[in-house]
C-alpha atoms as a PDB file:
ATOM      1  CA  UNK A   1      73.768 117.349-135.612  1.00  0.00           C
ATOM      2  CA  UNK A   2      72.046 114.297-136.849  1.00  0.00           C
ATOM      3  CA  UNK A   3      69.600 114.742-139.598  1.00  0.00           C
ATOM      4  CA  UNK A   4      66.212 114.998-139.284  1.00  0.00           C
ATOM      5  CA  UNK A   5      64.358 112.546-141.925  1.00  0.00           C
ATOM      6  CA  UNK A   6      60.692 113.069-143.286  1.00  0.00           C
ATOM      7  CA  UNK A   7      57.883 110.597-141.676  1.00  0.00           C
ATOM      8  CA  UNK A   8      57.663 107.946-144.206  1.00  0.00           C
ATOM      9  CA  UNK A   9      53.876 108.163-145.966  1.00  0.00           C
ATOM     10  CA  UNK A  10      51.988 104.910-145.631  1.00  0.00           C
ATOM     11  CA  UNK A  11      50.161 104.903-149.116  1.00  0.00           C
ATOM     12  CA  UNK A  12      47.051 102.184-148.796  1.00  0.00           C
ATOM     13  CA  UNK A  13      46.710 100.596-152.073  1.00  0.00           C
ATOM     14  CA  UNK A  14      45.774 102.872-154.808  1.00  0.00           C
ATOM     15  CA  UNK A  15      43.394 100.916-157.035  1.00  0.00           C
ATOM     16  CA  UNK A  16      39.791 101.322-158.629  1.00  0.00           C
ATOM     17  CA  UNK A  17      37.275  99.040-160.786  1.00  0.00           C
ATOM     18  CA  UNK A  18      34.481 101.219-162.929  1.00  0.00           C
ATOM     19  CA  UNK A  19      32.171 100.097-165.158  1.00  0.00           C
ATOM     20  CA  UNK A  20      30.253 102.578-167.151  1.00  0.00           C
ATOM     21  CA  UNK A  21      27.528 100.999-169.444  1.00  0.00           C
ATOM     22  CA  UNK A  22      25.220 103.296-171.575  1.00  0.00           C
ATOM     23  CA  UNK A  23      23.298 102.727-175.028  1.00  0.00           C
ATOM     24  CA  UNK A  24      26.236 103.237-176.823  1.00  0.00           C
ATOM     25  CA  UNK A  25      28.846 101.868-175.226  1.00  0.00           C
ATOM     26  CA  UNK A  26      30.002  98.982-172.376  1.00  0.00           C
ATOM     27  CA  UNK A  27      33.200  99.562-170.485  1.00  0.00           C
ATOM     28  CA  UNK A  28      34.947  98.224-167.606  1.00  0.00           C
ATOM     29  CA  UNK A  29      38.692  99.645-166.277  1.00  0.00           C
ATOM     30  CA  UNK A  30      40.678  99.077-163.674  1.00  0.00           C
ATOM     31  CA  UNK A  31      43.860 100.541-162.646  1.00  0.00           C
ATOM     32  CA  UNK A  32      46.711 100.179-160.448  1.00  0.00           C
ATOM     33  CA  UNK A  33      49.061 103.108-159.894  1.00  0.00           C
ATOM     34  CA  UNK A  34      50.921 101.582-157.835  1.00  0.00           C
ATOM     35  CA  UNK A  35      51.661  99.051-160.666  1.00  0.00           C
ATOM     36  CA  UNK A  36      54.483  98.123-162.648  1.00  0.00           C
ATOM     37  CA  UNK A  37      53.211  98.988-166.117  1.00  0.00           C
ATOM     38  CA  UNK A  38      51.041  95.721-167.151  1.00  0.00           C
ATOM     39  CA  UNK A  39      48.492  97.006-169.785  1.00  0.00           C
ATOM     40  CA  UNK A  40      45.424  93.906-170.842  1.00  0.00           C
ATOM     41  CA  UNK A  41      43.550  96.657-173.626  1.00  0.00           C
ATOM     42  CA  UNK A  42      40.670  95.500-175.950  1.00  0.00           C
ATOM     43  CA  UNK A  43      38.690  98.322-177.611  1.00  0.00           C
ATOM     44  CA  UNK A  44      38.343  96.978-180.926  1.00  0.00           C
ATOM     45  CA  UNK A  45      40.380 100.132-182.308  1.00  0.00           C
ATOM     46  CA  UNK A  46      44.055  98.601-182.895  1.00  0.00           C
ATOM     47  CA  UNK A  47      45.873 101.775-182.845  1.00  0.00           C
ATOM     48  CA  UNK A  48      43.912 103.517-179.670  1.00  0.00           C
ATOM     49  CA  UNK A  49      44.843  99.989-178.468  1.00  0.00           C
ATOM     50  CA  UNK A  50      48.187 100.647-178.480  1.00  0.00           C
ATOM     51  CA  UNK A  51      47.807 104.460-177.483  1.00  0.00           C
ATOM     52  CA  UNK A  52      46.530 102.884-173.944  1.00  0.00           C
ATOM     53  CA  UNK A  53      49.133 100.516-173.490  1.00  0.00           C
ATOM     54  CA  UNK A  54      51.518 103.451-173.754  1.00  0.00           C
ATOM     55  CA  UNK A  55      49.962 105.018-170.931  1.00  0.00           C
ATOM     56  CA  UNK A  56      50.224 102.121-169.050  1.00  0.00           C
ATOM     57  CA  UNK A  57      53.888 100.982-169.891  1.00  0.00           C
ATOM     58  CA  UNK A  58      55.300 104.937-169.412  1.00  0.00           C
ATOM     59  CA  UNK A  59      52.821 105.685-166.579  1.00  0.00           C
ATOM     60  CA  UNK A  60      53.843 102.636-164.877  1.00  0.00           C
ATOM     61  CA  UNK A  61      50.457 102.475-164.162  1.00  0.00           C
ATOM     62  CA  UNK A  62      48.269  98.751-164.502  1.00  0.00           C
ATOM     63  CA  UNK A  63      45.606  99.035-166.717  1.00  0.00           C
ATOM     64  CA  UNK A  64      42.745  96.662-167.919  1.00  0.00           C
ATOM     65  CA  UNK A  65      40.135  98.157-169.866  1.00  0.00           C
ATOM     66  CA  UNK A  66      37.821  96.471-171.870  1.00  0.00           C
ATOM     67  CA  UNK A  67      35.740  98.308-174.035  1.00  0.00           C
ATOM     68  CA  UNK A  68      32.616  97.202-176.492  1.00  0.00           C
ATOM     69  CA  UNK A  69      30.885 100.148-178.343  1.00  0.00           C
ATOM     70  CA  UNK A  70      29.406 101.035-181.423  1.00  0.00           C
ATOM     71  CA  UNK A  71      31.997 100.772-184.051  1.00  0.00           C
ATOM     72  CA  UNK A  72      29.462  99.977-186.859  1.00  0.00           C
ATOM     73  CA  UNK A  73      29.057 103.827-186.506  1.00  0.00           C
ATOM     74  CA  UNK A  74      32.146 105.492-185.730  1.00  0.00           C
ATOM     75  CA  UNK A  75      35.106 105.068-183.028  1.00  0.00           C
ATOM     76  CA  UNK A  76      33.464 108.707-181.396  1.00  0.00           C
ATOM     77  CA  UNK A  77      31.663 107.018-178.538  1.00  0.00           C
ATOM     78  CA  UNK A  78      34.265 104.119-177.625  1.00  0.00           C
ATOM     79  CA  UNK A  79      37.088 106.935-177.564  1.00  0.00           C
ATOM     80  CA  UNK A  80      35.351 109.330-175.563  1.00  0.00           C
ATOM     81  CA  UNK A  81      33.671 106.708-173.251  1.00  0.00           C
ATOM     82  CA  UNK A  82      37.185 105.636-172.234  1.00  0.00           C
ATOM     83  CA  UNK A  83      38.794 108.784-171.547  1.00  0.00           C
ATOM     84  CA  UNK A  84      35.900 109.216-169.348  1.00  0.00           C
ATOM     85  CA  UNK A  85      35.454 106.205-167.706  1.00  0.00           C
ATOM     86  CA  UNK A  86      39.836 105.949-166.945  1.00  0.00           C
ATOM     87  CA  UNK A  87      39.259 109.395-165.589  1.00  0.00           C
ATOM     88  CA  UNK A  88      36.840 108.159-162.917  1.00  0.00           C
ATOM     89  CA  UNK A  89      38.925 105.329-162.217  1.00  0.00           C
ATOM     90  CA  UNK A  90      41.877 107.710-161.790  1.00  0.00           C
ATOM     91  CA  UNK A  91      40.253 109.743-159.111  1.00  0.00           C
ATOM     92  CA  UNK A  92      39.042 107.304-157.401  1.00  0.00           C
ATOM     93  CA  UNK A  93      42.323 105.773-156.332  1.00  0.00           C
ATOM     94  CA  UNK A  94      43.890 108.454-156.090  1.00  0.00           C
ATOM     95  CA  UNK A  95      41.335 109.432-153.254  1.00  0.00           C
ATOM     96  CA  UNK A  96      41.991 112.635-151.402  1.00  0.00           C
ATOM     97  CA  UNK A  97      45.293 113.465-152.475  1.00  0.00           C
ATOM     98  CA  UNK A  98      47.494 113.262-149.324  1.00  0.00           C
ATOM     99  CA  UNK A  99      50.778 113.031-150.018  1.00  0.00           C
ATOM    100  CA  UNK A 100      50.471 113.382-153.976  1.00  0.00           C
ATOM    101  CA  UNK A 101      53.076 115.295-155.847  1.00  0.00           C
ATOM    102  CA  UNK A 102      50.080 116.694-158.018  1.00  0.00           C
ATOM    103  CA  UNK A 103      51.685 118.436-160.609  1.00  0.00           C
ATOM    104  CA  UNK A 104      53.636 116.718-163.867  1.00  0.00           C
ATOM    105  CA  UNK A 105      55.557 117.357-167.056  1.00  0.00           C
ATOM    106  CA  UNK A 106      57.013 116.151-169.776  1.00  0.00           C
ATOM    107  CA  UNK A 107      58.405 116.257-172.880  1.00  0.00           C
ATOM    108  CA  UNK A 108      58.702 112.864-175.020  1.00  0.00           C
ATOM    109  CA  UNK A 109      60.388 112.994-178.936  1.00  0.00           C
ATOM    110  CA  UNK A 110      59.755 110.423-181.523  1.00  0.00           C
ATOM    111  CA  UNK A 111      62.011 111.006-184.777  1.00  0.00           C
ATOM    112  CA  UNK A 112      60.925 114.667-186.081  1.00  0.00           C
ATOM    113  CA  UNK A 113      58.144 114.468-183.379  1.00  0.00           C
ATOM    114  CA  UNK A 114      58.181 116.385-179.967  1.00  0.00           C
ATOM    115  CA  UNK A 115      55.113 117.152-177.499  1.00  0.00           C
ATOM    116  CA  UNK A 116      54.802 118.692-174.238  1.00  0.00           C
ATOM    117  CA  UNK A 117      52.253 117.837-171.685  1.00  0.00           C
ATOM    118  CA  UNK A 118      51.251 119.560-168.329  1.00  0.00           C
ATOM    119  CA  UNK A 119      48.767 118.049-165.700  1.00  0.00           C
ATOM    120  CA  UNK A 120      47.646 119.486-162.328  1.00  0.00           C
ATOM    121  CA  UNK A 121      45.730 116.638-160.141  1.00  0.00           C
ATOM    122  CA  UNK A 122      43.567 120.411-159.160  1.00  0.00           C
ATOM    123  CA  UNK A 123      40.302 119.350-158.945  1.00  0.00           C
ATOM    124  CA  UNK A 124      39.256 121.666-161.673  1.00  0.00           C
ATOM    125  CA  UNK A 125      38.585 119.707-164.813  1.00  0.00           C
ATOM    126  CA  UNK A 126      40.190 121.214-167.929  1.00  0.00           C
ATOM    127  CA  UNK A 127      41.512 120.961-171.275  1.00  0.00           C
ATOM    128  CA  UNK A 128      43.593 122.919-173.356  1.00  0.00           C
ATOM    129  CA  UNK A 129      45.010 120.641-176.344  1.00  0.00           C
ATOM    130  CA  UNK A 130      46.869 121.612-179.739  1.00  0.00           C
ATOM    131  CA  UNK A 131      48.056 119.323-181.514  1.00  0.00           C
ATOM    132  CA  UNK A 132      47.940 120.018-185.425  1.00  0.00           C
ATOM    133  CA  UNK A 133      47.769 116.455-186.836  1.00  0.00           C
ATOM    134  CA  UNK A 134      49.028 115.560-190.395  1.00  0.00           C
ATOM    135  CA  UNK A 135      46.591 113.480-191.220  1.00  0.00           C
ATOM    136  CA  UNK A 136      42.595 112.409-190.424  1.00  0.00           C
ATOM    137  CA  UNK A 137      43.291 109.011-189.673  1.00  0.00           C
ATOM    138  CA  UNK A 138      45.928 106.598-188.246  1.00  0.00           C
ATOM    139  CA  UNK A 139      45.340 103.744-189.280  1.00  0.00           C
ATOM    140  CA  UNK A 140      41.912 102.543-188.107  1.00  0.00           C
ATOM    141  CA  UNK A 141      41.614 105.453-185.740  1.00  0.00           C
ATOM    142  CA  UNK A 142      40.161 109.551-186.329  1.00  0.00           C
ATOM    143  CA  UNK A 143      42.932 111.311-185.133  1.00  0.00           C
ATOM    144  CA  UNK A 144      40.563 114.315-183.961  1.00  0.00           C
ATOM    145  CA  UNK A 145      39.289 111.873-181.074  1.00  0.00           C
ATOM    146  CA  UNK A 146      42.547 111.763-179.117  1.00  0.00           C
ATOM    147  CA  UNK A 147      40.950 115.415-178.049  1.00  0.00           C
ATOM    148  CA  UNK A 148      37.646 113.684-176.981  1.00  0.00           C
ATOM    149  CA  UNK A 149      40.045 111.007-175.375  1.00  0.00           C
ATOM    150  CA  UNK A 150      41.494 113.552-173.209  1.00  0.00           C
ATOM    151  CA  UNK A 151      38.645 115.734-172.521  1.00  0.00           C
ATOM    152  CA  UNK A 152      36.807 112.617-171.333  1.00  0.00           C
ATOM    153  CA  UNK A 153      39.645 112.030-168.884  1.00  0.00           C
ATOM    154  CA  UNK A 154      40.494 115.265-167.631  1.00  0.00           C
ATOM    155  CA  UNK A 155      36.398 115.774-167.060  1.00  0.00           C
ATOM    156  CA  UNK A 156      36.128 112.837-164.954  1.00  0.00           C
ATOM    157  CA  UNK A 157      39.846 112.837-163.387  1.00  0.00           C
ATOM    158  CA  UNK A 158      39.223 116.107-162.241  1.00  0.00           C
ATOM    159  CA  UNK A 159      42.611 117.364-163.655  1.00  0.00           C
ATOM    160  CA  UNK A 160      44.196 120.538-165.671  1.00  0.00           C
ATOM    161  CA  UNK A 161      45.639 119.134-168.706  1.00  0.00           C
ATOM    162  CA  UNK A 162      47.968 120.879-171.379  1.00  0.00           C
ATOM    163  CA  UNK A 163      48.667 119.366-174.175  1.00  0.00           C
ATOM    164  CA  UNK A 164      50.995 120.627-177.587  1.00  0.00           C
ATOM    165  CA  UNK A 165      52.693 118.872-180.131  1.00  0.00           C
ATOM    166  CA  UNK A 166      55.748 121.034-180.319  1.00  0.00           C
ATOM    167  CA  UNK A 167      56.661 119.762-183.555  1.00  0.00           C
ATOM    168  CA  UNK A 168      55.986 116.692-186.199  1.00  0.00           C
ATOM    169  CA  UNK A 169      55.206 115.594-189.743  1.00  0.00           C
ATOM    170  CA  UNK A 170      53.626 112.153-189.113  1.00  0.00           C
ATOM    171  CA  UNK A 171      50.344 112.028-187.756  1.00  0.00           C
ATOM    172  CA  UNK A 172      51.572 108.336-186.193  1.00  0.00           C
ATOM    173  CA  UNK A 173      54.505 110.322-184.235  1.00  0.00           C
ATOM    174  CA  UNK A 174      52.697 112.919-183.148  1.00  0.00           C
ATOM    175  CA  UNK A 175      49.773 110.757-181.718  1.00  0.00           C
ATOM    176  CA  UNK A 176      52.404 109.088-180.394  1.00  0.00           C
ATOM    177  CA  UNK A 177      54.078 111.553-178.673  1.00  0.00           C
ATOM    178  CA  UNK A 178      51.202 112.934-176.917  1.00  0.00           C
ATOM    179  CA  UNK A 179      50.208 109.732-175.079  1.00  0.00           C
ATOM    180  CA  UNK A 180      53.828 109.262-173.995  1.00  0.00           C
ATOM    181  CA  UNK A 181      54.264 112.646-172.422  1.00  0.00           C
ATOM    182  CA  UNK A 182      50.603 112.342-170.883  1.00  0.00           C
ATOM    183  CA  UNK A 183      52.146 109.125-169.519  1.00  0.00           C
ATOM    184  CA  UNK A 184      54.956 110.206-167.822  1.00  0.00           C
ATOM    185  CA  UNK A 185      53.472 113.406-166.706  1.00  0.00           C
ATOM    186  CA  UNK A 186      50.846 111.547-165.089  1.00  0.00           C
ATOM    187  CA  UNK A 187      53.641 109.053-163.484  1.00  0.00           C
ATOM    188  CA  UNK A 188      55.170 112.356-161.843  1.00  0.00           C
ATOM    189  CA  UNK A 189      52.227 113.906-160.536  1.00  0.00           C
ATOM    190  CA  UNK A 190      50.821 110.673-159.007  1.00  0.00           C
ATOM    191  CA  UNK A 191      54.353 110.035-157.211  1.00  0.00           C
ATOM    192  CA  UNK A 192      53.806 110.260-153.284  1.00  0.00           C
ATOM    193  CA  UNK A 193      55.615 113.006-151.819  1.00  0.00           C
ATOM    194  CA  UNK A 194      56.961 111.607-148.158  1.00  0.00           C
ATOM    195  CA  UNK A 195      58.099 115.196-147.459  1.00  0.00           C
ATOM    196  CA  UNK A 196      54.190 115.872-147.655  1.00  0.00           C
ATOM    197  CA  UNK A 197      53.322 113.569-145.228  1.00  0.00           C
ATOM    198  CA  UNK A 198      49.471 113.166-145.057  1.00  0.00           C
ATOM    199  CA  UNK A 199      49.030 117.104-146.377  1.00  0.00           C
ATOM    200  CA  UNK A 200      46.954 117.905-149.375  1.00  0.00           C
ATOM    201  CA  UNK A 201      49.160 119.567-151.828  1.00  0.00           C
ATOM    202  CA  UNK A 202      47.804 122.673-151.699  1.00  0.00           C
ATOM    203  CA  UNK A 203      47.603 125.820-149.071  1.00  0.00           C
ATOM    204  CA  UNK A 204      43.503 125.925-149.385  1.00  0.00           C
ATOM    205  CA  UNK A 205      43.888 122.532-147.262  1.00  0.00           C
ATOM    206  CA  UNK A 206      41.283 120.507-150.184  1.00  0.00           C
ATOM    207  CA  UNK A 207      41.687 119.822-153.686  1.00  0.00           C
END
């Protein structure tokens, strides 16, 4: 009996530009996630910096994002401004979802550290996040707006997110952690499916 092979998925490029200006802030991103992983980041916070290029690298996702807000203040509204305006970007090249795998996992350790996170491309924006962090700040960056980071996103992306930090004693590691997992979780549920076809992932027929 020869074997019957799935219809290969033609996937048209999966890319978006957004730029979000407001009072506070002034942001352009663009991603690829079709991409191989090349991250050009400038928010004027070094360590969310290199939060962003994890996502990228781990994703395999292309990102550019340049962000200019107003750090004379705080890092609140450049943090939060991002999540949301990567989370518009993300659903907009990810279009209607044929094909997508749309759910993802993982679990990513650094030394003592170990989080878990859970994403469901649903269409039903929500957040559930613990993460007990060791300490306020990391380096130049409030460790309590990785949450406003991710709400930001998962608002705009349309997407369930869950988020815990199994584990860790270093605020650095656990930070770390988190945007690693979100990373690869994100690089799952974004995979194309060719088993799928051109059907939405879900039995309602619409996400």
């Amino acid at each position: 009996m020869t074997a019957v092979l799935p219809i290969p998925t033609t996937v048209p490029p999966r890319r978006a530009t957004i730029r979000r200006d407001t009072k506070e802030t002034k942001i352009g991103v663009s991603v690829d996630l079709d991409g191989s992983g090349v991250a050009r980041i400038s928010t004027g916070i070094g360590f969310f910096d290199h939060m962003l290029e994890q996502i990228a690298r781990h994703g395999t996702i292309d990102l550019d994002i340049d962000a200019q807000g107003d750090l004379h203040i705080d890092g609140h509204h450049t943090v939060e401004d991002v999540g949301i305006a990567l989370g518009m970007a993300v659903a907009e090249a990810v279009g209607d979802k044929r094909g997508l795998t749309r759910y993802g996992h993982a679990y990513v350790p650094l030394d003592e550290a170990l989080s878990r996170v859970v994403v469901d491309f649903s269409g039903r924006p929500g957040l559930v996040m613990n993460v007990p962090f060791k300490a306020g700040m990391i380096g130049g960056f409030d460790a309590q707006l990785a949450h406003e980071f991710f709400q930001g996103f998962a608002n705009h992306a349309l997407v369930t997110l869950h988020i815990d930090n199994l584990r860790g004693d270093n605020a650095h590691h656990q930070c770390e952690t988190v945007f690693k997992a979100f990373a690869r979780a994100l690089r799952t549920a974004l995979t194309v499916d060719p088993r799928l076809g051109n059907a939405i992932p879900s039995t309602k027929g619409s996400l």
